[in-house]
Protein backbone atom coordinates (compact mmCIF):
# COMPACT_ATOMS: atom_id res chain seq x y z
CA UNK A 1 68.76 136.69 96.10
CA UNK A 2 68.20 137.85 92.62
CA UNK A 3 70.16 136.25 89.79
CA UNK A 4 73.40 136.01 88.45
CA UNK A 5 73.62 132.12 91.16
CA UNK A 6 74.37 133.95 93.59
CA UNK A 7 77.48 135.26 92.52
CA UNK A 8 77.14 138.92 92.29
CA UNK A 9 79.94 140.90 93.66
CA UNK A 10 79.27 143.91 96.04
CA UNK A 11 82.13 145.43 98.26
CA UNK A 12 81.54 146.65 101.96
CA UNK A 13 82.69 149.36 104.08
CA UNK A 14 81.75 149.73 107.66
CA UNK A 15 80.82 153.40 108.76
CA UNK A 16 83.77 153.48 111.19
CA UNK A 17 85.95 153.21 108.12
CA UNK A 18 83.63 155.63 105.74
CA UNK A 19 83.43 158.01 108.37
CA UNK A 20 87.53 158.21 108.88
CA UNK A 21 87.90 158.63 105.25
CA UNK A 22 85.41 161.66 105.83
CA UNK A 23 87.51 163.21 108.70
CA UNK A 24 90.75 162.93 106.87
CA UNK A 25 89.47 164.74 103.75
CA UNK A 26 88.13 167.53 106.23
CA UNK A 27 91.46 167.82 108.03
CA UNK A 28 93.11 167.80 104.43
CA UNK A 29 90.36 169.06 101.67
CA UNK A 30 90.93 169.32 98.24
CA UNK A 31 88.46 171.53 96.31
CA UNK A 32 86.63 170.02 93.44
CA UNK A 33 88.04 166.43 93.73
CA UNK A 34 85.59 163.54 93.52
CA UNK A 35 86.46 159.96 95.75
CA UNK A 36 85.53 156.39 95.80
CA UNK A 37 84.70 155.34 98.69
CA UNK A 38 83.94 151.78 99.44
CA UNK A 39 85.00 148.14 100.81
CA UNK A 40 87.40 147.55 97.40
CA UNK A 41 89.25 144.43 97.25
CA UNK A 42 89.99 145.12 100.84
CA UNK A 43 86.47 143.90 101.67
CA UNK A 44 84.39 142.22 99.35
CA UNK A 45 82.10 139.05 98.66
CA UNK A 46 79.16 137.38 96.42
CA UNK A 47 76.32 137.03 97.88
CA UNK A 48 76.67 133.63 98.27
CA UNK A 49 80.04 134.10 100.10
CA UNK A 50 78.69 136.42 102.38
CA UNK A 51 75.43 133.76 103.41
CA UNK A 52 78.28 131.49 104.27
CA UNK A 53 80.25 133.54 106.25
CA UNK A 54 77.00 134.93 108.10
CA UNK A 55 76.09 131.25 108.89
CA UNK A 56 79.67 130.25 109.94
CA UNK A 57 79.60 133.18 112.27
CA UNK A 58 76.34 132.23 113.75
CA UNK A 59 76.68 129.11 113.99
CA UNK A 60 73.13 128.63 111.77
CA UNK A 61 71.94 128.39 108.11
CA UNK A 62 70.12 130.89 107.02
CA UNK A 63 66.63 131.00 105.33
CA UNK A 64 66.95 132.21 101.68
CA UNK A 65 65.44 131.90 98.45
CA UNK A 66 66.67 132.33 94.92
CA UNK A 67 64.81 134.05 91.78
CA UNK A 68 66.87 133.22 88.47
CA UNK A 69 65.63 136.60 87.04
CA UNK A 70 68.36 139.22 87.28
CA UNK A 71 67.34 142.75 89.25
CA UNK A 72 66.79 145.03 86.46
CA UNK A 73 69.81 146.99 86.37
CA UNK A 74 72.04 145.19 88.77
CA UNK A 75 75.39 145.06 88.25
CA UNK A 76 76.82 141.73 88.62
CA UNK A 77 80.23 143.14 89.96
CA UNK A 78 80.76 146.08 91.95
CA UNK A 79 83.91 146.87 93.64
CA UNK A 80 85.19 150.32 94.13
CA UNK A 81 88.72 151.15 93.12
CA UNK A 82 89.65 153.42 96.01
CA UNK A 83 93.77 154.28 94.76
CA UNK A 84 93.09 157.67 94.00
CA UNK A 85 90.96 158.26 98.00
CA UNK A 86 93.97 155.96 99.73
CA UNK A 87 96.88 157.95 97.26
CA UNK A 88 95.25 162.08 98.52
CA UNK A 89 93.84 160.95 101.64
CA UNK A 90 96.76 159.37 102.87
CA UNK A 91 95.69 158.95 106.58
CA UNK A 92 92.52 156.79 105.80
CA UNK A 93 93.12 153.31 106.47
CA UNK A 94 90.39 150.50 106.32
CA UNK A 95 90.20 148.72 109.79
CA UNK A 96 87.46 146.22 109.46
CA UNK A 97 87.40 143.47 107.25
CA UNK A 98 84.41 141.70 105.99
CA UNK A 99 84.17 139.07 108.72
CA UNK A 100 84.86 142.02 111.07
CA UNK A 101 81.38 143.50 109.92
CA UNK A 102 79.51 140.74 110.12
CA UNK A 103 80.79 139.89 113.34
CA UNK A 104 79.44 142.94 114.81
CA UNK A 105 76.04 142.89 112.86
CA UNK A 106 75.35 139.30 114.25
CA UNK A 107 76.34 140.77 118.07
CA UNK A 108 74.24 143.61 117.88
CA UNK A 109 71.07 141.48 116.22
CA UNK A 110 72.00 138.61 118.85
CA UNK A 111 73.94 140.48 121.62
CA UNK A 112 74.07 137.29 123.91
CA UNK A 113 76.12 136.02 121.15
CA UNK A 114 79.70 135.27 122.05
């Protein structure tokens, strides 16, 4: 981890829910507009909330390390506000939350995992 304790925001979108966004704008396009497209408040975390959720999935704690120098233009919050994509792209729904995509990354790295 790189600065900011941890705390940096980031949100996350899983491809399933990217890619549905994509398919509803192609069944539906609007020429010229620009989207945000991203986990928004729906799905978000520090980093530190994500290393806990990650080791509460897997039932493990994780190996880490910590540099107090921030990354050289990293934003310390990052969310995408996705009204405008959910107001013209009215179909697109998120269906996975965060512990949804975690779940699945820690099957597929561990797939004897419950």
């Amino acid at each position: 981890m790189l600065g900011y304790k941890g705390k940096k925001i980031r949100d996350n979108i899983h491809s399933f829910d990217l890619v549905g966004a994509f398919v509803e704008f192609i069944r539906a396009p609007r020429s010229g507009e620009v989207y945000n497209i991203g986990g928004s408040r729906h799905s978000n975390s520090s980093m530190l909330e994500a290393i806990a959720l990650c080791e509460e999935i897997s039932g493990r704690k994780l190996t880490r390390s910590y540099k107090e120098t921030n990354r050289i233009g990293g934003n310390i919050w990052w969310v995408s506000e996705v009204g405008k994509s959910q107001n013209t792209i009215p179909l697109w729904k998120f269906r996975y939350s965060l512990r949804e995509i975690l779940e699945e990354i820690h099957r597929a790295i561990n797939p004897c995992a419950e």
